[in-house]
Protein backbone atom coordinates (compact mmCIF):
# COMPACT_ATOMS: atom_id res chain seq x y z
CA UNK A 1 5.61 7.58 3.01
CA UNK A 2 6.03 11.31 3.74
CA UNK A 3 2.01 12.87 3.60
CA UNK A 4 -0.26 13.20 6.57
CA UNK A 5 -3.74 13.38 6.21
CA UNK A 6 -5.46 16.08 8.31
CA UNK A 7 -8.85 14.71 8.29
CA UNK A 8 -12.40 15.58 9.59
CA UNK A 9 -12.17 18.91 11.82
CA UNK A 10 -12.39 21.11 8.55
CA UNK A 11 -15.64 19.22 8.08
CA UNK A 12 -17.37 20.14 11.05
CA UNK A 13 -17.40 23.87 10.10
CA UNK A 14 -17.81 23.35 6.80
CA UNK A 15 -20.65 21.74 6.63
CA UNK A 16 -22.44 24.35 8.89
CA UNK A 17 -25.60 26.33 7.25
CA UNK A 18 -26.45 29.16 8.34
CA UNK A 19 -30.52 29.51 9.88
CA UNK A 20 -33.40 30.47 7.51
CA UNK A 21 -37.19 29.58 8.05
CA UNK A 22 -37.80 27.92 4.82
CA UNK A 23 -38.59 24.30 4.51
CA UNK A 24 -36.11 23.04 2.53
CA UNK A 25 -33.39 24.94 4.58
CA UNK A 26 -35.34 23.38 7.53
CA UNK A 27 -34.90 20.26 6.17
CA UNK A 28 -31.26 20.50 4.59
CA UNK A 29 -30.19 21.79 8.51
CA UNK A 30 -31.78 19.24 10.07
CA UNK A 31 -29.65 16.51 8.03
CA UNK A 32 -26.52 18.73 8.79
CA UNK A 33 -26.84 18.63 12.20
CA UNK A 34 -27.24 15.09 12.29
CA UNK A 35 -24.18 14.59 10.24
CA UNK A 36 -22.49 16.85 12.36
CA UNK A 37 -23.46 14.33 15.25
CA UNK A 38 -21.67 11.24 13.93
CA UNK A 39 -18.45 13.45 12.26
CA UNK A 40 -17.65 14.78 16.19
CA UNK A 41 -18.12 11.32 17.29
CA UNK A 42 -16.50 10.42 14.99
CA UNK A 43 -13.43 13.12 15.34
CA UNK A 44 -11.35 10.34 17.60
CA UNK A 45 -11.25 7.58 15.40
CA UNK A 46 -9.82 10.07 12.34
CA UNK A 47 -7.65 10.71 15.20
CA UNK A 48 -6.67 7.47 16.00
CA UNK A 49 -6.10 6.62 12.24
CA UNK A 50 -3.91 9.58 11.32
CA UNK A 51 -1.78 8.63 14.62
CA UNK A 52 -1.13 5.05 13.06
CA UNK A 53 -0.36 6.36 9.48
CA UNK A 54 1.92 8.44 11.14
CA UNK A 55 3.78 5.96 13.38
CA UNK A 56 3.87 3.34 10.43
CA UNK A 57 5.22 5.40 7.77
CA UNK A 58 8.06 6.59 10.34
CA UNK A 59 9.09 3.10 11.68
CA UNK A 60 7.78 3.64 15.27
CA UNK A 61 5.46 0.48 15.41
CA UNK A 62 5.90 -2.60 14.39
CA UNK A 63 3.44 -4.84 11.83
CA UNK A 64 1.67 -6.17 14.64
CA UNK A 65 0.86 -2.64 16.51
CA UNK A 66 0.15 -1.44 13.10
CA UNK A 67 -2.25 -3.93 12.22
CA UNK A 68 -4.10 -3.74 15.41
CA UNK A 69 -4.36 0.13 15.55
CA UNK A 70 -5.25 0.64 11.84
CA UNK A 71 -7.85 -1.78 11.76
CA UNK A 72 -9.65 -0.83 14.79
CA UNK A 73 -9.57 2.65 13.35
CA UNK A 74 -11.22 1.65 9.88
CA UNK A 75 -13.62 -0.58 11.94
CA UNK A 76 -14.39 2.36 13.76
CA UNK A 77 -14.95 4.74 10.77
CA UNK A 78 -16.76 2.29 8.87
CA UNK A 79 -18.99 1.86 11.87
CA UNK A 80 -19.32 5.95 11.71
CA UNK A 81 -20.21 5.40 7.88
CA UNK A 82 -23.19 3.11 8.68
CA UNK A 83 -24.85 5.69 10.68
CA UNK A 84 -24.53 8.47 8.15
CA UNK A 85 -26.25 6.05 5.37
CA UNK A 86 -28.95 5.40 8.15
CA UNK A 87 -29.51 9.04 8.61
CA UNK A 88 -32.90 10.46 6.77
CA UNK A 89 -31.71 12.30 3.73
CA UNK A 90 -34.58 14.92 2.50
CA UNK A 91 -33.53 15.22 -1.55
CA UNK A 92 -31.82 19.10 -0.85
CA UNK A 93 -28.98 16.84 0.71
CA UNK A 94 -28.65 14.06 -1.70
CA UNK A 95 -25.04 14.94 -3.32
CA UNK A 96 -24.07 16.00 0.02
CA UNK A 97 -24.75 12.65 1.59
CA UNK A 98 -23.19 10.90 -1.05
CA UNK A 99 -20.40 12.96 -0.56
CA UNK A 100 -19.35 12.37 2.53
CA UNK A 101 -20.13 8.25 2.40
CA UNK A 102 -17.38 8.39 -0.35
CA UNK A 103 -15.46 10.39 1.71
CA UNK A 104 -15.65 7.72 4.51
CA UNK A 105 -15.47 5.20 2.19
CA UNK A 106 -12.09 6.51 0.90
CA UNK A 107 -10.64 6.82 4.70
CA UNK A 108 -12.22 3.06 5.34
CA UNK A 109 -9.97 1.95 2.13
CA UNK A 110 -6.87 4.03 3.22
CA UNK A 111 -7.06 2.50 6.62
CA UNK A 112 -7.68 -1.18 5.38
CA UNK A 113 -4.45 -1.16 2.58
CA UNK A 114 -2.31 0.32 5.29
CA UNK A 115 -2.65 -2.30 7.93
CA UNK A 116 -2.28 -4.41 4.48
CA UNK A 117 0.70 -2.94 4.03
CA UNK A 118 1.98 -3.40 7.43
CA UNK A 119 1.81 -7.20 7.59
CA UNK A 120 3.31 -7.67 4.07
CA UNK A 121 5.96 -5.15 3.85
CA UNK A 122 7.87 -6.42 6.92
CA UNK A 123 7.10 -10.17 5.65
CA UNK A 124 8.84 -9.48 2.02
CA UNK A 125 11.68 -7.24 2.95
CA UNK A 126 12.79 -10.04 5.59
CA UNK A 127 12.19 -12.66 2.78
CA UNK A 128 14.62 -10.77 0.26
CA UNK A 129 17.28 -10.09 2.85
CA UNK A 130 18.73 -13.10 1.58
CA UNK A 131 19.10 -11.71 -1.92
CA UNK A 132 22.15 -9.19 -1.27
CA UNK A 133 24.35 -11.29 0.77
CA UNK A 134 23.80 -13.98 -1.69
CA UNK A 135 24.88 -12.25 -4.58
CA UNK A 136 28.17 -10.79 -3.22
CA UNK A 137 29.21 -14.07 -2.20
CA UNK A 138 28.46 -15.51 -5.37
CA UNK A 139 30.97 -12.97 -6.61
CA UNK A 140 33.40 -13.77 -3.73
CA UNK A 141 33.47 -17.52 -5.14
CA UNK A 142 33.54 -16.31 -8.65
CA UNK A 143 36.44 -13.76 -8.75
CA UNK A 144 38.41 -16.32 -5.87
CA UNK A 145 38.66 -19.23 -8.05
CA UNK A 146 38.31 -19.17 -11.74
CA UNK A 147 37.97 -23.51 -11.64
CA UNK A 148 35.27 -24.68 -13.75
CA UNK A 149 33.97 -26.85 -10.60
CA UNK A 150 33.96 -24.17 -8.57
CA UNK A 151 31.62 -21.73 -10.83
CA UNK A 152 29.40 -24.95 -10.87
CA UNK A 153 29.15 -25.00 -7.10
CA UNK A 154 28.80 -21.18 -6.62
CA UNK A 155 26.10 -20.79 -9.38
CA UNK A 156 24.18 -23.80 -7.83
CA UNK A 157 24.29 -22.24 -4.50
CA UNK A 158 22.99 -18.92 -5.55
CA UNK A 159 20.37 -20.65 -7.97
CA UNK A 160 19.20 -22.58 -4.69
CA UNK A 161 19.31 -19.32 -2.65
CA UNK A 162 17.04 -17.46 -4.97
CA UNK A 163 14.58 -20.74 -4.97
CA UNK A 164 14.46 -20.33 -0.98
CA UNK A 165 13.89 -16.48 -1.17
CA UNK A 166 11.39 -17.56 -4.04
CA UNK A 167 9.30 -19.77 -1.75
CA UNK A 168 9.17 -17.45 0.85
CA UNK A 169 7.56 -15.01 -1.17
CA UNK A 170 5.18 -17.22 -2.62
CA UNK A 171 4.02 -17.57 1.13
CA UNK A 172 2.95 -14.14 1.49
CA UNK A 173 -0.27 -12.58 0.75
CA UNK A 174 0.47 -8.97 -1.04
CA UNK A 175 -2.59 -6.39 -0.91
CA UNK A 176 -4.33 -6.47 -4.73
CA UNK A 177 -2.80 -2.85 -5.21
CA UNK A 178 0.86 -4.58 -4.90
CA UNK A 179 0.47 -7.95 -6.68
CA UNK A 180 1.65 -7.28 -10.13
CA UNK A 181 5.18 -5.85 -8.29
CA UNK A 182 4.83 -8.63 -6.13
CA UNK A 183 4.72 -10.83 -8.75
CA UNK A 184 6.91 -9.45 -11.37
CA UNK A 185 9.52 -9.82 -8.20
CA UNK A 186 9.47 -13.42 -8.09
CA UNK A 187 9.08 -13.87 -11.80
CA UNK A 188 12.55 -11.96 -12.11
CA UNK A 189 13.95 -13.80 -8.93
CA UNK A 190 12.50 -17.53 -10.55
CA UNK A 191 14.34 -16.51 -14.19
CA UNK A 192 17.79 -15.46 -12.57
CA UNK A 193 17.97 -19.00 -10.59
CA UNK A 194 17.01 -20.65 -13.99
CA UNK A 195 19.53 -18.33 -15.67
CA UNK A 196 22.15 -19.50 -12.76
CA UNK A 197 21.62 -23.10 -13.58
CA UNK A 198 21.91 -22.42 -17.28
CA UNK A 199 25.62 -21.15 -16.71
CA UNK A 200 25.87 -23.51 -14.75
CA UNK A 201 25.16 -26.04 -17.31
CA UNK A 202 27.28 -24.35 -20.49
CA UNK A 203 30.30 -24.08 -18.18
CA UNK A 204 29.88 -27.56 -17.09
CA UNK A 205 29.61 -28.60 -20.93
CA UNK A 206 32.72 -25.91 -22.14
CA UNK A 207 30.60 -24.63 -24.98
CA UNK A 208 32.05 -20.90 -25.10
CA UNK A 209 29.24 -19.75 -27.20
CA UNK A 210 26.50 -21.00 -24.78
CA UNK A 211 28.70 -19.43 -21.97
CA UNK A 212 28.60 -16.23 -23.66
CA UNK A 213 25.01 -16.24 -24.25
CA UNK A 214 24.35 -17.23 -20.58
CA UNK A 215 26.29 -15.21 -19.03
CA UNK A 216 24.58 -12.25 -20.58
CA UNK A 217 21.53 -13.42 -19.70
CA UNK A 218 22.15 -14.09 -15.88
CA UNK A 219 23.93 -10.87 -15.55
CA UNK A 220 20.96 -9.16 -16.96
CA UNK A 221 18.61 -11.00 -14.56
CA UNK A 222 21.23 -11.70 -11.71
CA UNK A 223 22.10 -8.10 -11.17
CA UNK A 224 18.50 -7.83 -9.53
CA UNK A 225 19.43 -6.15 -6.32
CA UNK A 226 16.53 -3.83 -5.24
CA UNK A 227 14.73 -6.25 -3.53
CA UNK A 228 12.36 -4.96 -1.01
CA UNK A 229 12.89 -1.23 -2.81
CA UNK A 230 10.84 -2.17 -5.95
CA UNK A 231 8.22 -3.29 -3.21
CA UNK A 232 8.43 -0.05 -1.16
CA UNK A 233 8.05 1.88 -4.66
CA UNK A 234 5.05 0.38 -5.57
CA UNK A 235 3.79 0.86 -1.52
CA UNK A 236 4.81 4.40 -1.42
CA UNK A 237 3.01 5.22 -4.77
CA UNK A 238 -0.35 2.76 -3.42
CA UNK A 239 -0.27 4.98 -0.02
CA UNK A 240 -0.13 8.38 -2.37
CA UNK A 241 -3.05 7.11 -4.39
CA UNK A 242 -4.71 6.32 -1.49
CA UNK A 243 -4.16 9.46 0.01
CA UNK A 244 -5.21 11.39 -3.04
CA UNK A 245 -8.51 9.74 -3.18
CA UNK A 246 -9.04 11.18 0.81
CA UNK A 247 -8.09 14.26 -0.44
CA UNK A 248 -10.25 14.25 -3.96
CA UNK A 249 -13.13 13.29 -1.46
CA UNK A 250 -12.69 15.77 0.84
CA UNK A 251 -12.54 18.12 -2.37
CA UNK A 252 -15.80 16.86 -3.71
CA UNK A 253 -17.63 17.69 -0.26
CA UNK A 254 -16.35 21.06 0.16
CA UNK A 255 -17.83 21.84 -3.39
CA UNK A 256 -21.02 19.95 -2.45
CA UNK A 257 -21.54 21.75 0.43
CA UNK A 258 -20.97 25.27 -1.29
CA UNK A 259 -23.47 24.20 -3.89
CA UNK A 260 -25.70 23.36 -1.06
CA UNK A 261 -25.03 26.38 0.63
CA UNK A 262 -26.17 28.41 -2.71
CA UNK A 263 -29.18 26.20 -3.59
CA UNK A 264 -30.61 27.99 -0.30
CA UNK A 265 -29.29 30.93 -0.22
């Protein structure tokens, strides 16, 4: 997860207007430095947050830490984001408000799917840690002994090892943006056991067509060793998107506050 966000201090100045005696300037300032108020207040908790994304996406805190940090940050900017919306906004400010709620809003959703991301990342990848070893032993057994007896036992084994890893997926909780990876995961893990005991079964029975068309199928579903790198995909691409929306936000209130800006001028 290589981007950084570099959040808030470009706000401070860019929300700045400069003095003029008419009313709605009066008014439009008098919002600004309000905002201005809660964003410097605010300045430690962006802070705070950017230090955990940091430390997460580099390895250099664990789940727990993670957790903790992130969501006292998003509780924090959230907090931050309930005093803007209580601020008095004269109608020479209304985009501009809105602006920067969304742009809150976006950090207070970045913040939240991250410390997702931090309990259930470390939870799955430990869960499919299982799948390699399981696989190459499987093969071990396979190309050691070519006994029908043997295949039997090795394909049940792996079949029951991919029903363990199976289970201990279904215990997890994956954040909404990683469920349909989370779930295609087990799918494919549940059909490769099933495929298993099907060879199982043909080899069992010495049917060489049914072994053929097994086979073909389990090695299609059996050669599933990615594991926790489909999950980390789909995580990297969720942070990105995440990310981007800070950034799109931030985008929207620069231009709102140069429209602003020109309104009055």
């Amino acid at each position: 997860m290589g981007r950084r966000l570099a959040v808030l201090a470009p706000l401070l100045a860019a929300l700045a207007l400069a003095a003029c005696g008419e009313d709605s300037r009066d008014r439009a300032e008098g919002y600004v430095e309000r905002s201005n108020d809660v964003l410097r207040d605010a300045a430690d908790d962006f802070a705070a947050a950017n230090q955990a994304y940091a430390a997460f996406r580099d390895g250099r805190i664990d789940g727990r830490l993670a957790v903790e940090q992130l969501g006292e940050a998003r509780d924090d900017i959230l907090f931050a984001r309930g005093e803007l919306a209580a601020l008095d906004a004269p109608p020479e400010v209304g985009g501009l408000r809105e602006a920067l709620l969304t742009f809150f809003d976006a950090n207070g959703r970045l913040a939240t799917e991250t410390a997702d991301l931090a309990v259930y990342l470390p939870a799955a990848q430990d869960a499919l840690e299982p799948l390699e070893p399981a696989g190459e032993r499987l093969g071990d057994r396979l190309e050691g002994d070519a006994r029908p007896q043997r295949q039997q036992r090795a394909l049940s084994r792996y079949a029951d090892a991919l029903d363990r890893i199976v289970d201990d997926l279904d215990d997890l909780e994956p954040p909404p943006v990683l469920e349909p990876t989370h779930d295609t995961q087990v799918q494919r893990l549940d059909a490769a056991g099933q495929a298993a005991r099907g060879l199982r079964g043909a080899i069992g029975d010495q049917d060489a067509a049914a072994i053929a068309q097994r086979l073909l199928r389990f090695r299609e579903l059996g050669s599933n060793d990615e594991g926790d790198g489909l999950l980390e995909s789909a995580a990297v691409r969720s942070y990105v998107m995440r990310i981007d929306g800070v950034e799109q936000a931030r985008a929207t209130l620069e231009d709102e506050r140069r429209r602003l800006e020109e309104s009055l001028g």
